[in-house]
Each structure stands twice: as structure tokens, then as C-alpha cells.
Protein backbone atom coordinates (compact mmCIF):
# COMPACT_ATOMS: atom_id res chain seq x y z
CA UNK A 1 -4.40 131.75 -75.33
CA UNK A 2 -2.16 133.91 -77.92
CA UNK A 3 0.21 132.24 -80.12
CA UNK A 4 2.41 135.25 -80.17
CA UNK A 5 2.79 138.18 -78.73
CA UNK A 6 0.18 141.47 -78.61
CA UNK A 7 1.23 143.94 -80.60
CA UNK A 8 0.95 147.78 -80.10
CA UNK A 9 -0.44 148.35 -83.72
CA UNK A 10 -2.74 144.95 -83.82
CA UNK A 11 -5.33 145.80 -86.24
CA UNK A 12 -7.82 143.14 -84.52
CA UNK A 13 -7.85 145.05 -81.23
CA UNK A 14 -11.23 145.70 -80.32
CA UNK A 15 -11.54 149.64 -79.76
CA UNK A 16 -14.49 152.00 -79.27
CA UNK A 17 -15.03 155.22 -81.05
CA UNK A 18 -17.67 158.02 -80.29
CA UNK A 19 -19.24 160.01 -82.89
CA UNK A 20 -19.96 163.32 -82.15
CA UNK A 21 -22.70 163.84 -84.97
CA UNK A 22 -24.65 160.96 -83.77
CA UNK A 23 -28.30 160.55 -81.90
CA UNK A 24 -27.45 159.40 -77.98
CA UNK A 25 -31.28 158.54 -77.78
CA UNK A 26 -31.17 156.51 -81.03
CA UNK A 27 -27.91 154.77 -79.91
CA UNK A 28 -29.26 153.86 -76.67
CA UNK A 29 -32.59 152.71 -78.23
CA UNK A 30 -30.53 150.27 -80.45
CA UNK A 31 -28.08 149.02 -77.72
CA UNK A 32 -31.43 148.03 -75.93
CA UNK A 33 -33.00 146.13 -78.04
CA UNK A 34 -29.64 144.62 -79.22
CA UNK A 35 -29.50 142.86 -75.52
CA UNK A 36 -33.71 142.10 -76.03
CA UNK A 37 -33.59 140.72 -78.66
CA UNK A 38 -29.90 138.26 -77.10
CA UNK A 39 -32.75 137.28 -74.11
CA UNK A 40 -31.49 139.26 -71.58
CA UNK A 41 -34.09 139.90 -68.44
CA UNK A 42 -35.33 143.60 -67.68
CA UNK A 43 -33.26 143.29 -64.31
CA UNK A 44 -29.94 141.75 -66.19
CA UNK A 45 -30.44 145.01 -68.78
CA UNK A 46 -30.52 147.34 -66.63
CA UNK A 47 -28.13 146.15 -64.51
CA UNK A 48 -25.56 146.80 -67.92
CA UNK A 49 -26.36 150.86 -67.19
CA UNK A 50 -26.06 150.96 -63.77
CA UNK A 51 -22.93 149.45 -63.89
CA UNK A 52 -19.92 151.44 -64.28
CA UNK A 53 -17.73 148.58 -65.62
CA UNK A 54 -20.03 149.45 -69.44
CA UNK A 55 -19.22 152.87 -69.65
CA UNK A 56 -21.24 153.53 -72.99
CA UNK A 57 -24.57 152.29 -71.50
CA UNK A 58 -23.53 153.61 -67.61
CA UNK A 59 -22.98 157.37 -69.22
CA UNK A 60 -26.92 157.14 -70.48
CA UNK A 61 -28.01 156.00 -67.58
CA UNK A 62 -26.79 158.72 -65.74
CA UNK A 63 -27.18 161.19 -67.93
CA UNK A 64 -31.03 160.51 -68.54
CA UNK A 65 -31.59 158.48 -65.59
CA UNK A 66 -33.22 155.57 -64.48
CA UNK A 67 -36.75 155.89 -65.51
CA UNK A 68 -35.67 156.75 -69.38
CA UNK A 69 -33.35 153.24 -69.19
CA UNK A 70 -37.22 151.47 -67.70
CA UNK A 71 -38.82 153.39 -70.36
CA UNK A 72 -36.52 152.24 -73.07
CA UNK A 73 -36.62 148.67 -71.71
CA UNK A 74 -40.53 148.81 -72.16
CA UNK A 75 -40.89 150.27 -75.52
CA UNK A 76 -38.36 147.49 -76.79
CA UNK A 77 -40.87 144.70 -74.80
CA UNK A 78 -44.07 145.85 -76.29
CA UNK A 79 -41.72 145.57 -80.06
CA UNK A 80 -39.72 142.32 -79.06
CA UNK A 81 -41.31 141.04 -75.95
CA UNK A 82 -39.26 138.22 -74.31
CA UNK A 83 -37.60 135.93 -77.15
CA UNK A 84 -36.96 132.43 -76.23
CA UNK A 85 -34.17 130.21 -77.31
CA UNK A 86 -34.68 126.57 -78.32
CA UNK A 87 -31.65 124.40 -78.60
CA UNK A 88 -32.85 121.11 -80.57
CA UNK A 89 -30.36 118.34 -80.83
């Protein structure tokens, strides 16, 4: 809960920017095996680009389709494959 009120010119607020110089195949390649790498499933992935609610990833996915977001799932598997987390207490 805030201890004060938002403020129109909060520096902290989160905000995102697009970059018109940059690689959309390279950005989508690193968003990818961002989640991969977190332990996300192949289903919970690409359920973040069909999903309108993420526009970033949902604008790939329907600009290159489907079977590019699979593809891009795959190559990140055979780099990653499935990461496991072990919480020891």
C-alpha cells in the first residue's frame, strides 16, 4: 500500500519505451529465454504472446505468428532446456 500519494511526475513509475533502431527478432529471442530461463512451461510462454493483456510479446506473436513463437521456444530449450528450482532450508 502507498504511503502517500502517486504523483504525475513519479520518477519510479514503471514505463515502456520502443526503440525504433532495434532488432524485433533479437528482442523477442531475449524476452524468451528471459521467461526459460525464470522456469516457465512451453504452454505458460506462449500463452504470454497470445495474450493481449502483454502487448510487447502479443504484437510478435501476431506479427510473425505462432509457429516463429514454437520455434523460438525450441531454440531457447535445446540452449536452456527446462531449469529447475531447489529451495533448501
Amino acid at each position: 500500500m502507498a504511503r502517500k500519494p502517486f504523483e504525475d511526475d513519479d520518477p519510479m513509475e514503471l514505463v515502456g519505451m520502443a526503440f525504433p533502431a532495434g532488432d524485433p527478432d533479437q528482442m523477442a529471442e531475449c524476452i524468451v529465454e528471459e521467461f526459460v530461463r525464470m522456469g516457465l512451461s512451453d504452454q505458460e510462454l506462449l500463452s504470454l504472446f497470445q495474450s493481449p493483456l502483454y502487448d510487447g510479446t502479443h504484437r510478435i506473436y501476431q506479427e510473425k505468428g505462432e509457429e516463429y513463437v514454437k520455434a523460438l521456444i525450441g531454440k531457447a530449450r535445446e540452449r536452456w532446456g527446462f531449469p529447475r528450482v531447489t529451495i533448501r532450508r
